[in-house]
PDB file of N, CA and C in Angstrom:
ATOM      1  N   UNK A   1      80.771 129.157 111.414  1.00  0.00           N
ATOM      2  CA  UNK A   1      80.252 128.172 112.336  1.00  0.00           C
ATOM      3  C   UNK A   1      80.186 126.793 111.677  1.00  0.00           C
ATOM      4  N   UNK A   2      79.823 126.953 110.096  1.00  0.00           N
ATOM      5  CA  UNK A   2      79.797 125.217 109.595  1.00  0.00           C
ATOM      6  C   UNK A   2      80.932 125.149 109.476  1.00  0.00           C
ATOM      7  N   UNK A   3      81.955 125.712 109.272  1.00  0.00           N
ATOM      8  CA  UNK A   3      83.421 125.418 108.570  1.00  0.00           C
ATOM      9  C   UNK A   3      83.760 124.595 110.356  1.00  0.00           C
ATOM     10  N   UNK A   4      83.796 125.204 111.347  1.00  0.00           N
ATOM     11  CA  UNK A   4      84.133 124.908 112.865  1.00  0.00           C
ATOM     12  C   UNK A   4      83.318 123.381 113.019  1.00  0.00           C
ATOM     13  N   UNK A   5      81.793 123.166 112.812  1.00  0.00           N
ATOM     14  CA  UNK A   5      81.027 121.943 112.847  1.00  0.00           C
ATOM     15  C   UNK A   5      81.566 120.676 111.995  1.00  0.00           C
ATOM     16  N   UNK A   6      82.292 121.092 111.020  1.00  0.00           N
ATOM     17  CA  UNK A   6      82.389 120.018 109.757  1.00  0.00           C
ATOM     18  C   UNK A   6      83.991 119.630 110.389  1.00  0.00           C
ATOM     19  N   UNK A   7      84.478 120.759 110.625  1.00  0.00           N
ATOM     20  CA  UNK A   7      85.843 120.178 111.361  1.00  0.00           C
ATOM     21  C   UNK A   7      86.294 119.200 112.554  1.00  0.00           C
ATOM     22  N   UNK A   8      85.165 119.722 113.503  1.00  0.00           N
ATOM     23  CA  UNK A   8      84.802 119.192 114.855  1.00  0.00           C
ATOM     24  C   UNK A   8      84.526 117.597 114.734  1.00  0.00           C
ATOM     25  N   UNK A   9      83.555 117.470 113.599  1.00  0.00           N
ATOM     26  CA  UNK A   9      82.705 116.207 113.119  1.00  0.00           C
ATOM     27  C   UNK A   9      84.066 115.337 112.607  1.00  0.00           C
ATOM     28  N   UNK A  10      84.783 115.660 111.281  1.00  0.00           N
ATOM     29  CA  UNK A  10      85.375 115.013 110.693  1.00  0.00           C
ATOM     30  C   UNK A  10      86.873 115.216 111.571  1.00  0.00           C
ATOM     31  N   UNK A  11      87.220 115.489 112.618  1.00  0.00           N
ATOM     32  CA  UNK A  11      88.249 114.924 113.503  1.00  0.00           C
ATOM     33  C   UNK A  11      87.932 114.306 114.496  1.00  0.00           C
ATOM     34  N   UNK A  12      86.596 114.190 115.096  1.00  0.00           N
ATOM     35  CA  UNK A  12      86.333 113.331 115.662  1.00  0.00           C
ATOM     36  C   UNK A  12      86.064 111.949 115.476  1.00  0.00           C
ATOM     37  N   UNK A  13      85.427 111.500 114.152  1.00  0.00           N
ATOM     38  CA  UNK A  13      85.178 110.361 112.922  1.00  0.00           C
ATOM     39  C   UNK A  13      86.585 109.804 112.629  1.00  0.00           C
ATOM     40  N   UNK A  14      87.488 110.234 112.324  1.00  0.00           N
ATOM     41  CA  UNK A  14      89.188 110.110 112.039  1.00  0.00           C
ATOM     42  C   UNK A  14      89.367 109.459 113.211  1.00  0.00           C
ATOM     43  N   UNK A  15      89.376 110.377 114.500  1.00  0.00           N
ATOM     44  CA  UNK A  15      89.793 109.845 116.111  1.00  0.00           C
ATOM     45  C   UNK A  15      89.525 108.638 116.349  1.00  0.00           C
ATOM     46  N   UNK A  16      88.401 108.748 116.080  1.00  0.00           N
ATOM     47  CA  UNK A  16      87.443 107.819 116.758  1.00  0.00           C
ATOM     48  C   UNK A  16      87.426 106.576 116.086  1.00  0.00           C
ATOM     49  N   UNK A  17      87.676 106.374 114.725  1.00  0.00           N
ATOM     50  CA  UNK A  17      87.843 105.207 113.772  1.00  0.00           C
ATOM     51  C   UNK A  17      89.718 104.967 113.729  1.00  0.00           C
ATOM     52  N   UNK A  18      90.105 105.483 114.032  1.00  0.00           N
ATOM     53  CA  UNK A  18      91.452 104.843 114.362  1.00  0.00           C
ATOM     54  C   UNK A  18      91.702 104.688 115.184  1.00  0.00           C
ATOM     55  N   UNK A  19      91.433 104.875 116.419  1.00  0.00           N
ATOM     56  CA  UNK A  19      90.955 104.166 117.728  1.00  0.00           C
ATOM     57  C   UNK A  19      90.882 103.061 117.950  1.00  0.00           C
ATOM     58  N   UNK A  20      89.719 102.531 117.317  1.00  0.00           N
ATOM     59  CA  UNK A  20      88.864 101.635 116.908  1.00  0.00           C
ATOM     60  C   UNK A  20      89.468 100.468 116.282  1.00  0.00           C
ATOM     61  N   UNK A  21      89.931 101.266 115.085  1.00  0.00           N
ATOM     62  CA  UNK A  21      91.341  99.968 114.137  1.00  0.00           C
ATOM     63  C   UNK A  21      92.346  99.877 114.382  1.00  0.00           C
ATOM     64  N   UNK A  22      92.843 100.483 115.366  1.00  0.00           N
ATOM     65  CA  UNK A  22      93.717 100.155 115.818  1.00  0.00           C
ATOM     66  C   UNK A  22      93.575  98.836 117.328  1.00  0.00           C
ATOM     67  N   UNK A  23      92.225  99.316 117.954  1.00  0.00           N
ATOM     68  CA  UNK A  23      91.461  98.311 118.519  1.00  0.00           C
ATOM     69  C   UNK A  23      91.540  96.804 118.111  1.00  0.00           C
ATOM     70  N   UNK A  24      90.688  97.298 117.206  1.00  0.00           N
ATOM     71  CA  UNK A  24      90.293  95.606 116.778  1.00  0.00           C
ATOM     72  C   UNK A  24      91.996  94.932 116.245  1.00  0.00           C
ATOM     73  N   UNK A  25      92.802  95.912 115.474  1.00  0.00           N
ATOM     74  CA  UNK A  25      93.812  94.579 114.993  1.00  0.00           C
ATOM     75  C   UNK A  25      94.916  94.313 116.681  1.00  0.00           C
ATOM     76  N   UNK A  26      94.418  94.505 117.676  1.00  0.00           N
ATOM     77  CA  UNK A  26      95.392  94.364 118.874  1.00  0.00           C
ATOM     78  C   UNK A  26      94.390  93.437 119.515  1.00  0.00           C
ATOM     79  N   UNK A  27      92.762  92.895 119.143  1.00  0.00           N
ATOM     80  CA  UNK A  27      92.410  91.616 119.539  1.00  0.00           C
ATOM     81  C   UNK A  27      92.747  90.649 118.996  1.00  0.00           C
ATOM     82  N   UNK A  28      92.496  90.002 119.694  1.00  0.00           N
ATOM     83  CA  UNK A  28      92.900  88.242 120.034  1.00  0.00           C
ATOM     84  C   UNK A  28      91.871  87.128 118.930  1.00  0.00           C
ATOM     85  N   UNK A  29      90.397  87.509 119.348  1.00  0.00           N
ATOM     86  CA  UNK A  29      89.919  86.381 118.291  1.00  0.00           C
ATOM     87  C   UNK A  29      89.070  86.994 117.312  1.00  0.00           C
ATOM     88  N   UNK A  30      88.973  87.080 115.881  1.00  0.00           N
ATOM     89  CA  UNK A  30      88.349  87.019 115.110  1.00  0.00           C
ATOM     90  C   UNK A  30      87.556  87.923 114.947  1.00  0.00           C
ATOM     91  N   UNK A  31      85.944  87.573 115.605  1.00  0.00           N
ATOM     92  CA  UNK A  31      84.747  87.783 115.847  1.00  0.00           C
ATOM     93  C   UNK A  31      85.274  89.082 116.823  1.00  0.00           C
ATOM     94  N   UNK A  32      86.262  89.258 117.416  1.00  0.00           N
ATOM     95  CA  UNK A  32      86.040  90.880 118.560  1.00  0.00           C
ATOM     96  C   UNK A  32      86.719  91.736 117.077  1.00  0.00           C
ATOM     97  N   UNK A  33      88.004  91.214 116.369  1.00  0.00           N
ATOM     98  CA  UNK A  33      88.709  92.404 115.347  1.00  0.00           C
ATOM     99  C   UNK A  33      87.284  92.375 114.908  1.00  0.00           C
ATOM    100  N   UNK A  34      86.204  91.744 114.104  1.00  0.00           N
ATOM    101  CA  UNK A  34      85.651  92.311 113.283  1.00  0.00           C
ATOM    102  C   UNK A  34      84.248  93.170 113.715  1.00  0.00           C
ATOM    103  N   UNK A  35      84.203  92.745 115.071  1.00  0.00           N
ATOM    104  CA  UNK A  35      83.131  93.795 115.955  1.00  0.00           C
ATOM    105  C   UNK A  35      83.529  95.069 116.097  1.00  0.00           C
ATOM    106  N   UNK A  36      84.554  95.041 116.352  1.00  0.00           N
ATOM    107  CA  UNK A  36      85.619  96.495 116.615  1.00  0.00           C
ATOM    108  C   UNK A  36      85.740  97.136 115.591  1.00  0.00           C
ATOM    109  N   UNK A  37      86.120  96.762 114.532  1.00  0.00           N
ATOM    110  CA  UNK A  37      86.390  97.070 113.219  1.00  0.00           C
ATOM    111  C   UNK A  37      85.184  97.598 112.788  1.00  0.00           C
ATOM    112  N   UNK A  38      83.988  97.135 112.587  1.00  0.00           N
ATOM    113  CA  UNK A  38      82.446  97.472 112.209  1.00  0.00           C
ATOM    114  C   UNK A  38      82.184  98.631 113.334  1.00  0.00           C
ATOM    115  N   UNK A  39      82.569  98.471 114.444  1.00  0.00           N
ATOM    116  CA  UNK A  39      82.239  99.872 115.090  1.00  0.00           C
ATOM    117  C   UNK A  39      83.123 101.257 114.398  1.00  0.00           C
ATOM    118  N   UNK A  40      84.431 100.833 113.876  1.00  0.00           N
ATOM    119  CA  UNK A  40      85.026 102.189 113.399  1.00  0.00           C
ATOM    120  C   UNK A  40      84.101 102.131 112.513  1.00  0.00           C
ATOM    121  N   UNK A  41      83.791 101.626 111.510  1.00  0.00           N
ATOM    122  CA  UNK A  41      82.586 102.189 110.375  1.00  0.00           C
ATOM    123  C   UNK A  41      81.722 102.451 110.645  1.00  0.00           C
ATOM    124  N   UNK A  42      81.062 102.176 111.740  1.00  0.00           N
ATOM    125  CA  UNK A  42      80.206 103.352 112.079  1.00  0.00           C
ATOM    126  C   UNK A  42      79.826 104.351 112.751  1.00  0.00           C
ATOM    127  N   UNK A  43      81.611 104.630 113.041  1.00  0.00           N
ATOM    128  CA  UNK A  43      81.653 106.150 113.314  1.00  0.00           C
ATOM    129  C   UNK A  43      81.655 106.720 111.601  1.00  0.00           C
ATOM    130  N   UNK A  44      82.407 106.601 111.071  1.00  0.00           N
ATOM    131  CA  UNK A  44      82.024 107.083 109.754  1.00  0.00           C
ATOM    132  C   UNK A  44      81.077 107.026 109.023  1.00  0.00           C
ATOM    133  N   UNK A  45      80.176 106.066 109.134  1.00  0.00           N
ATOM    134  CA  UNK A  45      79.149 106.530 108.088  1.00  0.00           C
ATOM    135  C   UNK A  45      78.108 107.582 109.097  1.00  0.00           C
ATOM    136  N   UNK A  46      77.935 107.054 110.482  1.00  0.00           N
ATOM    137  CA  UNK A  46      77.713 108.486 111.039  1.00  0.00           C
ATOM    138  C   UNK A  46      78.055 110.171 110.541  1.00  0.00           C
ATOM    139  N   UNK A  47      79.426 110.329 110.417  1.00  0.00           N
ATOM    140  CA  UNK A  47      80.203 111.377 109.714  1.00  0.00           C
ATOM    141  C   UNK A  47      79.167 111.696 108.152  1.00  0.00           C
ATOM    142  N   UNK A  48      79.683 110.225 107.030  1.00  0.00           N
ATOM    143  CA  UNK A  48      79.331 110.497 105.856  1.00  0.00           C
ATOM    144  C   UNK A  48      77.309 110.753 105.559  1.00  0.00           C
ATOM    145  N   UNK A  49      76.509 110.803 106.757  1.00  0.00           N
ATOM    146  CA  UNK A  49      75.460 111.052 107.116  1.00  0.00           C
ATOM    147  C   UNK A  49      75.356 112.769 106.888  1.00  0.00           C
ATOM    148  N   UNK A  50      76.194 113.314 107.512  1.00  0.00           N
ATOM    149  CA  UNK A  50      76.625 114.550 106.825  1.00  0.00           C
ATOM    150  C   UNK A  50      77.150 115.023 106.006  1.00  0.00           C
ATOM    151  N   UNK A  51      78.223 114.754 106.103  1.00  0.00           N
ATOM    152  CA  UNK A  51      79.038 115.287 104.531  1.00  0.00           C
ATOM    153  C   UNK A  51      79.329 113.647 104.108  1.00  0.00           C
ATOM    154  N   UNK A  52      78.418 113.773 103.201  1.00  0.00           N
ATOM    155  CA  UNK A  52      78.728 112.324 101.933  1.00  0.00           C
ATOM    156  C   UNK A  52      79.764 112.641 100.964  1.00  0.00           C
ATOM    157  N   UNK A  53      79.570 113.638 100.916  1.00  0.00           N
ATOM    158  CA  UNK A  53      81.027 113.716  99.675  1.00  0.00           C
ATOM    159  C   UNK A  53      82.637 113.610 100.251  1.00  0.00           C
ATOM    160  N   UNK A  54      82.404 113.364 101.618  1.00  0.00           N
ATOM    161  CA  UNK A  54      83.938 113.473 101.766  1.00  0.00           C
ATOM    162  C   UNK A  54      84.770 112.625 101.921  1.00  0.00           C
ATOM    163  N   UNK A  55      86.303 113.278 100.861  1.00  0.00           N
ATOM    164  CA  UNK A  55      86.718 111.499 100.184  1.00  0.00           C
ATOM    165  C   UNK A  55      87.513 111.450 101.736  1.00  0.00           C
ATOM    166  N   UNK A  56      87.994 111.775 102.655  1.00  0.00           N
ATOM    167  CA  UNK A  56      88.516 111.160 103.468  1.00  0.00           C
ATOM    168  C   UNK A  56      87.918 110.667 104.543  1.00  0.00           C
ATOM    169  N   UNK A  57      86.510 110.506 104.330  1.00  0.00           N
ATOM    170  CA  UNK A  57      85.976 109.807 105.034  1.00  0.00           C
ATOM    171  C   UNK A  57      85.682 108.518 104.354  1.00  0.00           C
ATOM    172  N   UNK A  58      85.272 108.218 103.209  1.00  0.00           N
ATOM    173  CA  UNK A  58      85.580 107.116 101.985  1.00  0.00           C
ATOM    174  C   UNK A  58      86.253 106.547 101.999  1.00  0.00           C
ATOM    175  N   UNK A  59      87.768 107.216 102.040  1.00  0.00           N
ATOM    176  CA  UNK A  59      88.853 106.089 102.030  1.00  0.00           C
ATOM    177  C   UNK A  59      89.274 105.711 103.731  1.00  0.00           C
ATOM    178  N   UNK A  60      88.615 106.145 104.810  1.00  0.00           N
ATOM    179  CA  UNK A  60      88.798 105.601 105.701  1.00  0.00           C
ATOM    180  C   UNK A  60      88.054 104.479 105.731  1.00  0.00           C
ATOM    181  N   UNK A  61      86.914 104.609 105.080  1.00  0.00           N
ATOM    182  CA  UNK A  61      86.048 102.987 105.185  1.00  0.00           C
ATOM    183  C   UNK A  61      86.278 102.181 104.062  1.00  0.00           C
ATOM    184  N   UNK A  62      87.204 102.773 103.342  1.00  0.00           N
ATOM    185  CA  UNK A  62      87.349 101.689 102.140  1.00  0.00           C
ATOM    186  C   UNK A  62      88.654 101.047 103.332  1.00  0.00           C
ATOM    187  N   UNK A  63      89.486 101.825 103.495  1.00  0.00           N
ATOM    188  CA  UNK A  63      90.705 101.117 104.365  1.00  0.00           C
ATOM    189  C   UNK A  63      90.196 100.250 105.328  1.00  0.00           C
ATOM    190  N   UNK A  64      89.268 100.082 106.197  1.00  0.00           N
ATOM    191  CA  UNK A  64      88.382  99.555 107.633  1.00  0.00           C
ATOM    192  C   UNK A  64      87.893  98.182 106.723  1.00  0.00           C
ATOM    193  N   UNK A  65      87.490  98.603 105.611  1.00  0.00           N
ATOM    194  CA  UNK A  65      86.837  97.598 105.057  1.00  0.00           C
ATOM    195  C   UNK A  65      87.972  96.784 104.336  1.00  0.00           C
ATOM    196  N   UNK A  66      88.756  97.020 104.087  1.00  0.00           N
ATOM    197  CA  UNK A  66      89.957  95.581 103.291  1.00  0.00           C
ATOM    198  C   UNK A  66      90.272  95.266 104.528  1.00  0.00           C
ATOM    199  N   UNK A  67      90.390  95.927 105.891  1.00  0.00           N
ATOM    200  CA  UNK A  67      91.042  95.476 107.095  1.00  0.00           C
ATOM    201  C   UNK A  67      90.233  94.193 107.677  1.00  0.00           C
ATOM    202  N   UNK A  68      89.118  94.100 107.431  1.00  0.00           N
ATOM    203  CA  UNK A  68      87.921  93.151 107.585  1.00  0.00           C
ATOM    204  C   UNK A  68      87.961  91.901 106.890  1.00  0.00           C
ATOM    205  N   UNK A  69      88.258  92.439 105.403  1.00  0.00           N
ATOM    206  CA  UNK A  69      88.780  91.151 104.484  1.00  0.00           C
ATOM    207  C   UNK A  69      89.652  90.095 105.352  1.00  0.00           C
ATOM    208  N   UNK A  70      91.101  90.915 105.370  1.00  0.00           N
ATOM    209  CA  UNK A  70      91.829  90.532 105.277  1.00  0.00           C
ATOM    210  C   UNK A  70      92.207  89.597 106.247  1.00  0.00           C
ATOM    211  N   UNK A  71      91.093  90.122 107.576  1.00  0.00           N
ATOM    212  CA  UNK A  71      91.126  89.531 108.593  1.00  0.00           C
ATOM    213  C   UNK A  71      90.332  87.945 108.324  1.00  0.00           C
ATOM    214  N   UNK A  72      89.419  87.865 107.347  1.00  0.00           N
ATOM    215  CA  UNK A  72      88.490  86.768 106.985  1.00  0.00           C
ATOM    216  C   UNK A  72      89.317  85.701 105.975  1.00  0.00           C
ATOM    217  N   UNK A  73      90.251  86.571 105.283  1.00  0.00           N
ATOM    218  CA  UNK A  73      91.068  85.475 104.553  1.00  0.00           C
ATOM    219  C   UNK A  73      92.028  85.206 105.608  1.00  0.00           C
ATOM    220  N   UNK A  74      92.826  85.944 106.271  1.00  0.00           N
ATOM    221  CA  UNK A  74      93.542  85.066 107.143  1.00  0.00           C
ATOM    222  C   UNK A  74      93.114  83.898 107.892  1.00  0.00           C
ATOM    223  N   UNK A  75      92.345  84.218 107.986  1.00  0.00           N
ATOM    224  CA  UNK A  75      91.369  83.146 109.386  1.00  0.00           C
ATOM    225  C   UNK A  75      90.959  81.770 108.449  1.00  0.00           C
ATOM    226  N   UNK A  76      90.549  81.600 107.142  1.00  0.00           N
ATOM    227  CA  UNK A  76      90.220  80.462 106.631  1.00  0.00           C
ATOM    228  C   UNK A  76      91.953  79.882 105.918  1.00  0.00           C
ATOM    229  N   UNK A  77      92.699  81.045 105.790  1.00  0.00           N
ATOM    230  CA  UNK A  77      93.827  80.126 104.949  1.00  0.00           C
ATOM    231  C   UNK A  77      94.496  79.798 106.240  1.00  0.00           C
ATOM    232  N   UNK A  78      94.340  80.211 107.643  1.00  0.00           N
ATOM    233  CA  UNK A  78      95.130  79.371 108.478  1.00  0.00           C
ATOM    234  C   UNK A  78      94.717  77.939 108.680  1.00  0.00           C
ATOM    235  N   UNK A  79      93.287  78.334 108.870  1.00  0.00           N
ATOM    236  CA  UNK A  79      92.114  77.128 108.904  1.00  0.00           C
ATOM    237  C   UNK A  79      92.860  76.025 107.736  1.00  0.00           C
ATOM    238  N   UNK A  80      93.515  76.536 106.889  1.00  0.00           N
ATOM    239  CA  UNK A  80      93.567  75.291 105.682  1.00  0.00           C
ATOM    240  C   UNK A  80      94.965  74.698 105.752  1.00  0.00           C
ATOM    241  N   UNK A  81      95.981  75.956 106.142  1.00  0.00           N
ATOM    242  CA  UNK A  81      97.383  75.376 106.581  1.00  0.00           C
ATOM    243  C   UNK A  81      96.778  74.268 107.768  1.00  0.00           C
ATOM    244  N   UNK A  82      96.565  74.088 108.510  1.00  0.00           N
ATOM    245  CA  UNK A  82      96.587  73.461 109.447  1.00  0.00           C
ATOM    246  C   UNK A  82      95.559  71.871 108.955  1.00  0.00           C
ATOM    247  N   UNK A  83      94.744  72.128 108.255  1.00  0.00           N
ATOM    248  CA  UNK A  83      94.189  70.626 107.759  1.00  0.00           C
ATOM    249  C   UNK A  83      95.454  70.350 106.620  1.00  0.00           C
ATOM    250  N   UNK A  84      95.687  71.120 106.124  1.00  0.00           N
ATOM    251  CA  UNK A  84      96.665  70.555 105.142  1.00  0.00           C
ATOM    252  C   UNK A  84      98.051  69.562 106.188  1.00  0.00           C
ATOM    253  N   UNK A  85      98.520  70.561 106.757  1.00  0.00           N
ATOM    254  CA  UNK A  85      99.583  69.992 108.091  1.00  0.00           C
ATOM    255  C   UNK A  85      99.095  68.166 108.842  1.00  0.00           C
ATOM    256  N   UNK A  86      98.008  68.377 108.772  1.00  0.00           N
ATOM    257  CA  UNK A  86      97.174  67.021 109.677  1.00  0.00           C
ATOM    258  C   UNK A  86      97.060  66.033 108.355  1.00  0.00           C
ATOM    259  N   UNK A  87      97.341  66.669 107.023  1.00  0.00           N
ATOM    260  CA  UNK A  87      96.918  65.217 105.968  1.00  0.00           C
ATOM    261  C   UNK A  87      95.463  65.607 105.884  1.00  0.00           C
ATOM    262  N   UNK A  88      94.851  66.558 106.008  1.00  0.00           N
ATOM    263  CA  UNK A  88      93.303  66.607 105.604  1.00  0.00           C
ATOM    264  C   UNK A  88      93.044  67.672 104.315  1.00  0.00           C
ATOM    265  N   UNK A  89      93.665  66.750 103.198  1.00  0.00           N
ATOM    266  CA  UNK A  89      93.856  67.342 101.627  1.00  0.00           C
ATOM    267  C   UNK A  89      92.484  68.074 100.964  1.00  0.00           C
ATOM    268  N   UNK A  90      91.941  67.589 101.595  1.00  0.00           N
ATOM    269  CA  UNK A  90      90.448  67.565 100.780  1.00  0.00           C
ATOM    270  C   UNK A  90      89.808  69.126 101.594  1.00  0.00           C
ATOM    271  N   UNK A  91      89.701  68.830 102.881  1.00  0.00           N
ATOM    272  CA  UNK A  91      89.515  69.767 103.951  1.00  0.00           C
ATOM    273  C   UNK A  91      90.508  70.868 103.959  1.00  0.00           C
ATOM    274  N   UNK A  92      91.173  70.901 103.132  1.00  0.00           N
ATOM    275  CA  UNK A  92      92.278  72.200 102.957  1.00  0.00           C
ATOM    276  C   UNK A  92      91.718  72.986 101.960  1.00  0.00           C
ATOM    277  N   UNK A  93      91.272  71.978 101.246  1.00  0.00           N
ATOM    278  CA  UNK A  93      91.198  72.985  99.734  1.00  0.00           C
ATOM    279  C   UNK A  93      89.986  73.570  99.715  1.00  0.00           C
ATOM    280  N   UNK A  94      88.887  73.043 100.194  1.00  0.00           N
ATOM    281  CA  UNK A  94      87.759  73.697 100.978  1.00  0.00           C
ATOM    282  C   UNK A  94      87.788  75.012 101.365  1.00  0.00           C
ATOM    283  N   UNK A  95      88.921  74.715 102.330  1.00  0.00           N
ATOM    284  CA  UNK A  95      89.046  76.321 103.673  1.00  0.00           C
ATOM    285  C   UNK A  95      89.550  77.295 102.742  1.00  0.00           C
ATOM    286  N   UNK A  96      90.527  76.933 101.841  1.00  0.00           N
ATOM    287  CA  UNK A  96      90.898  77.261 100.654  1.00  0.00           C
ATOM    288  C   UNK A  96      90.225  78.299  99.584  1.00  0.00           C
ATOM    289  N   UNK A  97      89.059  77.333  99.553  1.00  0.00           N
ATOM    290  CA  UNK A  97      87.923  77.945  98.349  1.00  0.00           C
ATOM    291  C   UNK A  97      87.628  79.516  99.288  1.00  0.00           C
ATOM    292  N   UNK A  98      86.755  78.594 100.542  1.00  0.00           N
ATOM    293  CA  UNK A  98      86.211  80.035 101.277  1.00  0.00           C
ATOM    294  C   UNK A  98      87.137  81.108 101.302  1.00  0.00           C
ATOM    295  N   UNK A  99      88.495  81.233 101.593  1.00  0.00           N
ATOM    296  CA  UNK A  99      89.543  81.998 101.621  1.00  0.00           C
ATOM    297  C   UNK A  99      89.474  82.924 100.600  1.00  0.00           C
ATOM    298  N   UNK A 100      89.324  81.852  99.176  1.00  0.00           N
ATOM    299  CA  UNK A 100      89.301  82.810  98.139  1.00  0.00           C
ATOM    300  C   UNK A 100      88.042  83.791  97.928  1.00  0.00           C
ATOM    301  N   UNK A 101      86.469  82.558  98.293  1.00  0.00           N
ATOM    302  CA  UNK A 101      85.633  83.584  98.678  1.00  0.00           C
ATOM    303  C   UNK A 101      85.133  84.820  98.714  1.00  0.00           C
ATOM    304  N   UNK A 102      85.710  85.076 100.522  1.00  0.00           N
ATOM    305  CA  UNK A 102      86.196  85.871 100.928  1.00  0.00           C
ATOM    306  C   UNK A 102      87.141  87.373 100.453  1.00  0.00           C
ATOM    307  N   UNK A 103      87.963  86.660  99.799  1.00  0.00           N
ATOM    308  CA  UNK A 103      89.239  87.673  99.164  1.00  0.00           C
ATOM    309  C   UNK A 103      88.146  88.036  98.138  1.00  0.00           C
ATOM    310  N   UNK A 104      87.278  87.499  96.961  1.00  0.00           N
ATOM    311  CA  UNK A 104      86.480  87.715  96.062  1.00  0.00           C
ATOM    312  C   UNK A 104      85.215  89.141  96.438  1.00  0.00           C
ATOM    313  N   UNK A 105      84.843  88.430  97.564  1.00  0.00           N
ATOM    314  CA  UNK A 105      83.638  89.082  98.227  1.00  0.00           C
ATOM    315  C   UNK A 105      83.384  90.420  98.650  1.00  0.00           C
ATOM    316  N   UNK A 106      84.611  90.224  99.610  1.00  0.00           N
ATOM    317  CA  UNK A 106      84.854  91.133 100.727  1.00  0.00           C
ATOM    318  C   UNK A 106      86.149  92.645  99.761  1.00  0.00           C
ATOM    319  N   UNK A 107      87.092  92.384  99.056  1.00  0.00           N
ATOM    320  CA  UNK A 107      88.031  93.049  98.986  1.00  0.00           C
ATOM    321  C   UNK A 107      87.347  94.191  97.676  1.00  0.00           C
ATOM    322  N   UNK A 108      88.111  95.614  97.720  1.00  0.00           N
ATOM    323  CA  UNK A 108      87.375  96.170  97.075  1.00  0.00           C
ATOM    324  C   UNK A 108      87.654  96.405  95.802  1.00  0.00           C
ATOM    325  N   UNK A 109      87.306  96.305  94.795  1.00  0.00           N
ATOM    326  CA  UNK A 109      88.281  96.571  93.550  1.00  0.00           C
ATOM    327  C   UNK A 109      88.910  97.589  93.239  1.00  0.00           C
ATOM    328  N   UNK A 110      89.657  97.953  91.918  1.00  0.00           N
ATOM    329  CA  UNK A 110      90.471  98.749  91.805  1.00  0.00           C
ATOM    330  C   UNK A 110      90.068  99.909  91.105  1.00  0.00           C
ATOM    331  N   UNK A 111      88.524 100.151  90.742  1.00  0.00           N
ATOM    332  CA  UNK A 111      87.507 101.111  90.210  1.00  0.00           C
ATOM    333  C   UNK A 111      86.888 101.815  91.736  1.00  0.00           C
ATOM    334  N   UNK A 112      86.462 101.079  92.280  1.00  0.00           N
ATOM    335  CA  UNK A 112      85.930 101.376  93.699  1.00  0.00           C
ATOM    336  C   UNK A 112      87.004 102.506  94.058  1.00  0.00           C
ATOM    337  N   UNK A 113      87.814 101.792  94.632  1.00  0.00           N
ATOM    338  CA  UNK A 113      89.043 102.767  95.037  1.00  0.00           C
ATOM    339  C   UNK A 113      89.485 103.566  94.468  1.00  0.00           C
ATOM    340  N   UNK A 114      89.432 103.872  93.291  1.00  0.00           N
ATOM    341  CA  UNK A 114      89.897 105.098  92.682  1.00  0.00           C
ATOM    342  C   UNK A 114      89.068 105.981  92.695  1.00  0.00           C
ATOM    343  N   UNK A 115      87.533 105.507  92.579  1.00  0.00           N
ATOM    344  CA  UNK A 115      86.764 106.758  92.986  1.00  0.00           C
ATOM    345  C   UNK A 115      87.039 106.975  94.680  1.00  0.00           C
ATOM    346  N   UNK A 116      87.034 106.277  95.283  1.00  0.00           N
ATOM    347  CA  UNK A 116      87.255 107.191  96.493  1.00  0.00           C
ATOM    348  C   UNK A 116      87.842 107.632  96.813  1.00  0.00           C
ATOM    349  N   UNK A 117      88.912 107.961  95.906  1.00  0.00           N
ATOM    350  CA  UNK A 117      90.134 108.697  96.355  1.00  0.00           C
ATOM    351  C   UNK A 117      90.014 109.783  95.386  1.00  0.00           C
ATOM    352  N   UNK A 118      89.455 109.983  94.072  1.00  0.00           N
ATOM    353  CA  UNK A 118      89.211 110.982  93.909  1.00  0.00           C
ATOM    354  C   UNK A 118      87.891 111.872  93.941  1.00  0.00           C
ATOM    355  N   UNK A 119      87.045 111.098  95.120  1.00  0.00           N
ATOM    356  CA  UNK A 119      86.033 111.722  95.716  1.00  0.00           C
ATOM    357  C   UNK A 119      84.947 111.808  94.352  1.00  0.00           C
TER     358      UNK A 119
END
C-alpha cells in the first residue's frame, strides 16, 4: 500500500510540476512565468513533505529553480540591451550589474547540484 501511495504522490508531483513549467515558460510577461513557475515548486515541496529524500524530486526543483533565474537574468540583460541601444551607457551597466545579481543569487552552484543528484 506505501509502495502504491509513494508512487501515486511522486507521479502526480512530476505531472503536475511539468505542467506547470511548461506553463509558465509559454507566458508572456515575467511576473505570470515566475508565478507559474513557484506554483510547480510547490507541488514539490508538497511531495518532498513526504518523502524528503527523494532525489527526483530535488532535481525537479533544482531544475524549476535555474528556470526562475534564468528568467530574471533575461529580463534585466534585455532591460540593458535596450538602454544600451538608446545611448543610455550608464543605465546599461546598471541593468547589467542586477543581471549579474541575479545570475549570482538566484543560480545554483555546482556542489548544490551534485548533491541532488546524488540524493
Amino acid at each position: 500500500m506505501r509502495t502504491l501511495q509513494k508512487h501515486h504522490l511522486l507521479s502526480w508531483a512530476r505531472d503536475a510540476s511539468r505542467n506547470l513549467t511548461h506553463e509558465a515558460q509559454q507566458r508572456a510577461r515575467i511576473s505570470d512565468k515566475i508565478e507559474t513557475a513557484n506554483r510547480a515548486l510547490d507541488c514539490i515541496d508538497s511531495a518532498l513533505k513526504v518523502y524528503p529524500a527523494e532525489a527526483e524530486l530535488e532535481a525537479s526543483k533544482l531544475a524549476i529553480r535555474e528556470f526562475v533565474a534564468s528568467v530574471k537574468v533575461a529580463h534585466w540583460v534585455e532591460l540593458a540591451e535596450r538602454s544600451a541601444f538608446k545611448g543610455h551607457h550608464r543605465r546599461a551597466i546598471e541593468r547589467y550589474k542586477d543581471a549579474l545579481f541575479y545570475l549570482n543569487r538566484e543560480t545554483v552552484n555546482d556542489e548544490i547540484r551534485e548533491a541532488a543528484r546524488n540524493g
